[in-house]
Protein backbone atom coordinates (compact mmCIF):
# COMPACT_ATOMS: atom_id res chain seq x y z
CA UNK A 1 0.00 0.00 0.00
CA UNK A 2 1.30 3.75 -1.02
CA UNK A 3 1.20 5.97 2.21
CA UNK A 4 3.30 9.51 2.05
CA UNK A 5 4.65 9.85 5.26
CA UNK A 6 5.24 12.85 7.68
CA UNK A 7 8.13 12.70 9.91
CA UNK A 8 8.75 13.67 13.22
CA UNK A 9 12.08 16.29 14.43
CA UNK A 10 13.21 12.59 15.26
CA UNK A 11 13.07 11.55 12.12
CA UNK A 12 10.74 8.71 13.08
CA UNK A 13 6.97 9.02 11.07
CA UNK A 14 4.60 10.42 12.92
CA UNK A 15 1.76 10.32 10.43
CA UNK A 16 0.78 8.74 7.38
CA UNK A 17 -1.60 9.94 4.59
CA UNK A 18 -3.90 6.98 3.17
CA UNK A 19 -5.54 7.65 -0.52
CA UNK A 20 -9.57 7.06 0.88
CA UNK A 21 -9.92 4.34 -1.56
CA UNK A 22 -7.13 2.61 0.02
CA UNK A 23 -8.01 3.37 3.52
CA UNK A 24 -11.69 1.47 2.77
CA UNK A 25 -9.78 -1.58 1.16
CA UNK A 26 -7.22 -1.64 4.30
CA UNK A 27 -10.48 -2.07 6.77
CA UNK A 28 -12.75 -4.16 3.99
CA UNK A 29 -9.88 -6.72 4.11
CA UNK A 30 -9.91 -6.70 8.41
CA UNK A 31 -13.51 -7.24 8.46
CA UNK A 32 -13.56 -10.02 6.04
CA UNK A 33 -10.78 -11.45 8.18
CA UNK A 34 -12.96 -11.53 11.10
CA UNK A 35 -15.73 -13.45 9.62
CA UNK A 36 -17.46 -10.10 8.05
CA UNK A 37 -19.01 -11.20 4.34
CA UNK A 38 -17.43 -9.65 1.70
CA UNK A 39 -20.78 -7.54 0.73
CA UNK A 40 -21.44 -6.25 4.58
CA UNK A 41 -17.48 -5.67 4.84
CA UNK A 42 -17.54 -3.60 1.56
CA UNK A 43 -20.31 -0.95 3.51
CA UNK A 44 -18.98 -0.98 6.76
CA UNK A 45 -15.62 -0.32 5.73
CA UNK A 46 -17.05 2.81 3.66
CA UNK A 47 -18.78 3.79 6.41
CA UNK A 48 -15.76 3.96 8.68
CA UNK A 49 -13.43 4.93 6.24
CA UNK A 50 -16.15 7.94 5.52
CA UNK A 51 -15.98 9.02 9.31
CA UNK A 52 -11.98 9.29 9.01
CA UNK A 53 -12.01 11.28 6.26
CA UNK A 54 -13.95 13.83 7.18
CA UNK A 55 -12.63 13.98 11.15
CA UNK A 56 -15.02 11.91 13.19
CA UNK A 57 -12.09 10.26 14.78
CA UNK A 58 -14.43 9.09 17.95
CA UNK A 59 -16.00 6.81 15.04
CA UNK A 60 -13.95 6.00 12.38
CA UNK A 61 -10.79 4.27 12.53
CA UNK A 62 -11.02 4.54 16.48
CA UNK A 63 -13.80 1.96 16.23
CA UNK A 64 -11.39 -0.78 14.47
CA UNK A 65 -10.31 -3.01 17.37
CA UNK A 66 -14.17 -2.92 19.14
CA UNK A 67 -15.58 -3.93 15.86
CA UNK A 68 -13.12 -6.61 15.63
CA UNK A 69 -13.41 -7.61 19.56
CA UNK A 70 -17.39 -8.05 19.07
CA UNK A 71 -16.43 -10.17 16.38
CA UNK A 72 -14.29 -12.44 18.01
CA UNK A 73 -16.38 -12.81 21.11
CA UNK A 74 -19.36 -14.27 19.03
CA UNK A 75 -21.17 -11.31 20.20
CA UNK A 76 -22.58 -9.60 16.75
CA UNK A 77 -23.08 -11.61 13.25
CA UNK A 78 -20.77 -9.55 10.43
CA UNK A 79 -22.26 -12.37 7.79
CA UNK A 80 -25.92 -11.52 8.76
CA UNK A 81 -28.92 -11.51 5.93
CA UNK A 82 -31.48 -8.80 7.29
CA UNK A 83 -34.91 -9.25 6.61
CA UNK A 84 -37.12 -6.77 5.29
CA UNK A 85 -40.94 -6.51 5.60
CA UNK A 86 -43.27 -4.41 3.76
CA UNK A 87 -45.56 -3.77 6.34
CA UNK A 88 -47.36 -0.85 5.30
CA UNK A 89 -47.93 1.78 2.83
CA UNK A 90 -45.29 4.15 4.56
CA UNK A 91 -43.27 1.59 6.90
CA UNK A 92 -41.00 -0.74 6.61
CA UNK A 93 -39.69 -3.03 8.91
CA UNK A 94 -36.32 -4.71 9.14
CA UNK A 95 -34.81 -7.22 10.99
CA UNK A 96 -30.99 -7.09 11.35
CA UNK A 97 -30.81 -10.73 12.25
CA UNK A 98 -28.11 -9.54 14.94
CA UNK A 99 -25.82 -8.28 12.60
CA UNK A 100 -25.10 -4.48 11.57
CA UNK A 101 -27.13 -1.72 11.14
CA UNK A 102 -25.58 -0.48 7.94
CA UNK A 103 -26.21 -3.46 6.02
CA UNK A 104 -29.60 -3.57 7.13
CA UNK A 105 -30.34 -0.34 6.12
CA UNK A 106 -28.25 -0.80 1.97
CA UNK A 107 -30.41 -3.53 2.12
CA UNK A 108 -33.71 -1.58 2.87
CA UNK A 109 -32.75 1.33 0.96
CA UNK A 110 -33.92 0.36 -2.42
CA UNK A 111 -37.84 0.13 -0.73
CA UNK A 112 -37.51 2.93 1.49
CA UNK A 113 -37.11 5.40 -1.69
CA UNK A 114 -39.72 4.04 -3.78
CA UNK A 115 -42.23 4.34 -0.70
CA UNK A 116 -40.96 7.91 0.03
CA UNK A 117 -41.26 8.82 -3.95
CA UNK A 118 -44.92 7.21 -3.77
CA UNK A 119 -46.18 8.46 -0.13
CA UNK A 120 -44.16 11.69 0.42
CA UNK A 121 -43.12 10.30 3.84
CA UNK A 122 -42.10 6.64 4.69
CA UNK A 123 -40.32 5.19 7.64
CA UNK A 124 -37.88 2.09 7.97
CA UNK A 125 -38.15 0.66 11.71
CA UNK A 126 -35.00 -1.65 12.39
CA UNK A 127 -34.58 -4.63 14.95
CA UNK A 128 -31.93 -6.42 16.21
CA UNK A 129 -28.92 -4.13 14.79
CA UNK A 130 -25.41 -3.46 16.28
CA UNK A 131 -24.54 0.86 15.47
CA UNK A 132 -21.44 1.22 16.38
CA UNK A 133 -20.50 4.37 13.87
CA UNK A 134 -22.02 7.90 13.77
CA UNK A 135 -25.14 8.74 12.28
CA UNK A 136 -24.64 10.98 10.19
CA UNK A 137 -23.93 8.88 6.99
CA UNK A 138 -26.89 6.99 7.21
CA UNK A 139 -28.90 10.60 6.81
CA UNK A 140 -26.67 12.44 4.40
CA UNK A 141 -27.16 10.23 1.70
CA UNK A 142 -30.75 10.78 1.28
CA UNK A 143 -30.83 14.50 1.85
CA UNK A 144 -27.87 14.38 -1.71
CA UNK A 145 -31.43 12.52 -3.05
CA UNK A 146 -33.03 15.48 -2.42
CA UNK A 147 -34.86 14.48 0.83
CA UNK A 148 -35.24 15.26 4.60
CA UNK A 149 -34.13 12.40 6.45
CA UNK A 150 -34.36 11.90 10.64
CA UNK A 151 -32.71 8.95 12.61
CA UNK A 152 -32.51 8.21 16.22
CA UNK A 153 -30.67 5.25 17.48
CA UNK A 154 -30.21 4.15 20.98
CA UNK A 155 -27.06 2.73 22.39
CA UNK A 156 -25.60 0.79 25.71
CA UNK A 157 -26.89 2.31 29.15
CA UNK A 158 -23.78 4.93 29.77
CA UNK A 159 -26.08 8.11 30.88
CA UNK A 160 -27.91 8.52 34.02
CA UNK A 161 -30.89 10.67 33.27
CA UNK A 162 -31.44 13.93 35.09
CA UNK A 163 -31.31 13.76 38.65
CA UNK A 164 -30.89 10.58 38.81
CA UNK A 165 -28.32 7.89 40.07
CA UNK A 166 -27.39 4.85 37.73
CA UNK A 167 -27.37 4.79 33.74
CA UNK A 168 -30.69 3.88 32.01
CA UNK A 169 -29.81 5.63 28.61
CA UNK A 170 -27.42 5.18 25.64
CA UNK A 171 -25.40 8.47 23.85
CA UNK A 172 -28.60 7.78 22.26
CA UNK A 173 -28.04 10.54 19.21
CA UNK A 174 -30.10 12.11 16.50
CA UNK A 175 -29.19 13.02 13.18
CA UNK A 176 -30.63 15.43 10.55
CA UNK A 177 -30.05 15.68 7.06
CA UNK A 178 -31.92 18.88 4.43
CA UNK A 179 -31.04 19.81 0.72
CA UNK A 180 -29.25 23.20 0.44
CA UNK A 181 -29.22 25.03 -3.26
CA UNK A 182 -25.75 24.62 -4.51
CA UNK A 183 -24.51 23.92 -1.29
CA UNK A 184 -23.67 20.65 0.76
CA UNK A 185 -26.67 19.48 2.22
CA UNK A 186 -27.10 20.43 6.41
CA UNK A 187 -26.68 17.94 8.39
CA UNK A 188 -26.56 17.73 12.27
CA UNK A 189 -26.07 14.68 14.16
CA UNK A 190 -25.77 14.75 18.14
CA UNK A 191 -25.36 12.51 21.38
CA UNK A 192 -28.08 13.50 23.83
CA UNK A 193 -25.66 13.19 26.20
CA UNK A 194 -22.92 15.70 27.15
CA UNK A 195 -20.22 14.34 25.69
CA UNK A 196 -20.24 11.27 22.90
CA UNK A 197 -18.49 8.39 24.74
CA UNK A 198 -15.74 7.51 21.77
CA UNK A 199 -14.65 10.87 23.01
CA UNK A 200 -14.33 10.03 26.48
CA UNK A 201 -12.29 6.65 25.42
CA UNK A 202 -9.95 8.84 23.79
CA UNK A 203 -9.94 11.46 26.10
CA UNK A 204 -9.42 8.09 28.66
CA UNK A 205 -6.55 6.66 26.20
CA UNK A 206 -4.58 10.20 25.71
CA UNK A 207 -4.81 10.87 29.81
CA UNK A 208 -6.45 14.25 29.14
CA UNK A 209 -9.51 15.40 31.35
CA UNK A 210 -12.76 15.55 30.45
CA UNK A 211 -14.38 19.16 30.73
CA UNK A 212 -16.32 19.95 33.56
CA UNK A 213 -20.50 19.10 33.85
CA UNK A 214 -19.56 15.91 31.58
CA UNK A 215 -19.98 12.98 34.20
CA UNK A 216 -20.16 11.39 37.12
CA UNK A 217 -17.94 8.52 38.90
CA UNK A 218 -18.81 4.93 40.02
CA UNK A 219 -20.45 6.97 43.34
CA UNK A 220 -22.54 9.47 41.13
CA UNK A 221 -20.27 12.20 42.14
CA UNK A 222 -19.01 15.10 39.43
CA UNK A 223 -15.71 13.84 37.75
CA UNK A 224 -13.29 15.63 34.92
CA UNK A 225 -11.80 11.47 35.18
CA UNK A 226 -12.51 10.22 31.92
CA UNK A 227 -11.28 6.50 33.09
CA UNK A 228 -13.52 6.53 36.17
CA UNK A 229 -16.36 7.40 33.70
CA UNK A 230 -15.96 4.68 31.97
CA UNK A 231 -15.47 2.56 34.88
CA UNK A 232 -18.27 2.45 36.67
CA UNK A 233 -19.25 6.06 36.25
CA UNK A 234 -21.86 7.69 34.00
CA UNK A 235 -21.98 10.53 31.53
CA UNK A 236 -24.44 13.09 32.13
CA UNK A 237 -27.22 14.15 29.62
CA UNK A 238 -26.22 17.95 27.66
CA UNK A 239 -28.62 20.28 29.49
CA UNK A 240 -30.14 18.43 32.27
CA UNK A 241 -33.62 17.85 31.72
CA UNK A 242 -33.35 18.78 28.31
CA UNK A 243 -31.57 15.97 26.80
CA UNK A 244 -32.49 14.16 29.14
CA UNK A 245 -36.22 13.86 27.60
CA UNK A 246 -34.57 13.99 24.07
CA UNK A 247 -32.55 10.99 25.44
CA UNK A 248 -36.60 9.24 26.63
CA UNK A 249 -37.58 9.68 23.34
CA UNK A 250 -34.83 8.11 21.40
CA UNK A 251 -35.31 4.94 23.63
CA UNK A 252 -38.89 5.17 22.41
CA UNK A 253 -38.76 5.55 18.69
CA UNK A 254 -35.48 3.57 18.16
CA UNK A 255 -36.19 0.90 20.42
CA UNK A 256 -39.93 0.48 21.70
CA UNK A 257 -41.37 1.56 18.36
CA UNK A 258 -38.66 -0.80 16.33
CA UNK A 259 -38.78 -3.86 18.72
CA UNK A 260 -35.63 -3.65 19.71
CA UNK A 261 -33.62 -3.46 22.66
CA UNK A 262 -33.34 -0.53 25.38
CA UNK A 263 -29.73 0.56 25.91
CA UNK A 264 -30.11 -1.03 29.85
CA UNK A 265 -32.04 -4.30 28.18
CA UNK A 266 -29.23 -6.35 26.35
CA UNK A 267 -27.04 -8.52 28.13
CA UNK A 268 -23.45 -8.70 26.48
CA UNK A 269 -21.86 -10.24 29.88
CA UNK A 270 -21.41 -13.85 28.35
CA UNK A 271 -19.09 -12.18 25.31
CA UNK A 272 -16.16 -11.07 26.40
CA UNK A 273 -14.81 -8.12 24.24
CA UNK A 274 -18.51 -7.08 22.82
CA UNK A 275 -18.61 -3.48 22.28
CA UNK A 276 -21.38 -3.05 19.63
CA UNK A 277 -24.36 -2.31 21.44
CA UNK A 278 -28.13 -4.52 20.18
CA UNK A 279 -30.18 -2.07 20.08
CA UNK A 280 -32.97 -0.40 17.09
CA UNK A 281 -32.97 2.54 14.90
CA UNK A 282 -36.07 4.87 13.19
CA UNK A 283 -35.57 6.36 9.90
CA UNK A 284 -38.23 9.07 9.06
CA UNK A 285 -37.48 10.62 5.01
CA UNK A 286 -39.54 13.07 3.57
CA UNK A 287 -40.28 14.17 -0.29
CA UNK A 288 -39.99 18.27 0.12
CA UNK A 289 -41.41 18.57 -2.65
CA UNK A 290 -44.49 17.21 -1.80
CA UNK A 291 -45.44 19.87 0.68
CA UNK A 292 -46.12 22.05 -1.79
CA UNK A 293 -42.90 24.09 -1.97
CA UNK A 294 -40.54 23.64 -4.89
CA UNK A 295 -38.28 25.97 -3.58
CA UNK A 296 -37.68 24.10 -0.24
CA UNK A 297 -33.86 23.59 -0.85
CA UNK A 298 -33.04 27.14 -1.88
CA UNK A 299 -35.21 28.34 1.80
CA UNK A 300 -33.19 26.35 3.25
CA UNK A 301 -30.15 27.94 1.80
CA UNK A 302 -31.80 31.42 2.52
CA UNK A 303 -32.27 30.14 6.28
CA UNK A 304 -28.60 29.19 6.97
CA UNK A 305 -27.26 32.30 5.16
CA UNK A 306 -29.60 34.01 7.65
CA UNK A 307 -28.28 32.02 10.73
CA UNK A 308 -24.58 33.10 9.81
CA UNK A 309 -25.28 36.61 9.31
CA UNK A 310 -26.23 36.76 12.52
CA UNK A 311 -23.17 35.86 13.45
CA UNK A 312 -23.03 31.87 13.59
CA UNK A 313 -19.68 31.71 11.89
CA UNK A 314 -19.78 27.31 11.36
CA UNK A 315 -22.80 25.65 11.01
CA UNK A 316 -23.05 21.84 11.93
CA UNK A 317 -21.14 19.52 9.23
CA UNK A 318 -19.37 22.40 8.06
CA UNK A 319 -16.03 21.44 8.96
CA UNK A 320 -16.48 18.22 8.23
CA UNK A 321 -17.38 19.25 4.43
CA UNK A 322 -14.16 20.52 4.37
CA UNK A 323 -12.39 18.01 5.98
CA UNK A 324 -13.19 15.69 3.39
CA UNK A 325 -12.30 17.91 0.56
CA UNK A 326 -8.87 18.13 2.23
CA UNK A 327 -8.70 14.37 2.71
CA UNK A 328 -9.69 13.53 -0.68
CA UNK A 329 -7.25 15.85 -2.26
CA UNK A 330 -4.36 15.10 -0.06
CA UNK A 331 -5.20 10.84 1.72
CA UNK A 332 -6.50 10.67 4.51
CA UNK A 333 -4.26 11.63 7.30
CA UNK A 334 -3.73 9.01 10.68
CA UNK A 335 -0.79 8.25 13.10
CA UNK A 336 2.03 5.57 12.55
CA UNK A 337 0.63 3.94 15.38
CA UNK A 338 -2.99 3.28 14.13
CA UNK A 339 -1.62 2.46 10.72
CA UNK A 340 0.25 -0.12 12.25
CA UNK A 341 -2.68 -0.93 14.52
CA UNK A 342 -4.59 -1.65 11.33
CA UNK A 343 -2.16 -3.52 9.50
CA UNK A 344 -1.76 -5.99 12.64
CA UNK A 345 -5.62 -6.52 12.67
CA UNK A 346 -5.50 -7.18 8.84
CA UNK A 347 -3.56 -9.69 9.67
CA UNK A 348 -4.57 -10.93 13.34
């Protein structure tokens, strides 16, 4: 593989740039090592790949030994056939069969469109599905269709909710996707809790301290610890009550209204190394076009021109727009250390 390396005063690389293309056949070839079929490895790998490239380095190549580790343990099936039912007009309903979420939802895709193009509005409830990425490229795709697209997914129980004293809730995000006029489309996708928690396990792994109002420790009392967080602590829902009901409701449409698990319901303790949390996930995608306005993706341009005249100066998924550009034009850039990390798992 052709990496351009930069070096360090010590002469000794410090990072290497990875051509994208590369970067997804590097991680397509550790999945399919670890029992991933070739067609599920091929999406995940984009899919991580995608969140390195354009800087979501709590879920891209970060992610790489917990995929593999769930894998091992027996805990998640990476050769998994979902199964989709047509269940209504507007719905569909998918069963992950225990495997990954982005499969599932290639697989579902196809359906999902036509009902959309048909009803205005459809909806894709999945079951059974390990997330383990961000959520943001399951939406963005569909709003480059021309679409409004919604997903909530819950995750493991890491977040107490307000007031409260144990963890009943996963990071349990929501993600956003609109068409802009000749503009990348806007797309938003956030934890409900304070802090994501592949940014506490690198905050954990680099020794630095979380910022303050984040979490709690194994005795429900405020920590800056990142480790004691993790172990046996909690993170805290982003403003109190708030997210804490945004957090209630992302248990109820990805997981009561999909059939699948709560983020407190699975029990991983028999697989030893399982990090992908079982859980469900909503999609909700909309036809603009037919509410009535044919304009709708040049009001929403007007509306985010608006929001940074008033002084907003990046708008969520900006950077990351450019991000990519950069990584595309120049490889994607990562430390020695995780290239080598990769390499040994492509060959573990």
């Amino acid at each position: 593989m052709s990496v351009s390396t930069a070096n360090s005063p010590a002469e000794q690389p410090a990072t290497v740039k990875i051509p994208f293309e590369k970067l997804v056949t590097l991680l397509e070839s550790i999945f399919t090592r670890h029992g991933v079929s070739a067609e599920n490895a091929k999406i995940l790998a984009q899919n991580c790949a995608s969140c390195e490239r354009d800087g979501s380095h709590s879920h891209g190549i970060f992610r790489m030994p917990g995929y593999v580790s769930s894998l091992k343990s027996g805990w998640v099936d990476g050769a998994a056939v979902p199964v989709i039912e047509d269940c209504a007009g507007a719905m569909i309903r998918v069963d992950a069969k225990n495997g990954f979420a982005q499969p599932a939802l290639a697989a579902a895709r196809a359906l999902l469109i036509e009902k959309v193009r048909a009803n205005g509005i459809a909806m894709l409830a999945m079951r059974r599905s390990h997330h383990f990425s961000a959520l943001w490229p399951d939406v963005e795709p569909f709003a480059d269709e021309g679409f409004v697209a919604l997903s909530f997914v819950n995750s493991f129980a890491c977040v107490v909710p307000h007031g409260g004293h144990s963890a009943v809730f996963g990071t349990n995000p929501v993600a956003f996707a609109s068409p802009q006029k000749n503009e990348p489309p806007f797309v938003f996708d956030q934890a409900s809790s304070a802090l994501a928690n592949g940014d506490v396990q690198i905050a954990a792994r680099e020794g630095r301290p979380l910022p303050a109002g984040m979490g709690v420790d194994g005795q429900g009392q405020p920590t800056t610890d990142a480790k004691a967080v993790l172990n046996g602590g909690a993170l805290l829902p982003f403003g109190g009550h708030k997210g804490s009901s945004i957090a209630l409701m992302v248990e109820i449409l990805g997981a009561a209204l999909t059939g699948g698990f709560f983020s407190g319901e699975f029990d991983w303790s028999g697989h030893v190394g399982a990090q992908t949390p079982k859980t469900g996930q909503l999609f909700i995608v909309i036809d603009p076009e037919r509410g009535g306005n044919t304009m709708f993706a040049e009001r929403v341009s007007q509306l985010t021109a608006l929001v940074r005249e008033a002084g907003q100066e990046r708008l969520p998924g900006d950077r990351r727009f450019v991000t990519r550009q950069k990584s595309l034009a120049e490889g994607v850039t990562i430390s020695a250390a995780e290239y080598q990390r990769l390499l040994g798992l492509s060959a573990d």
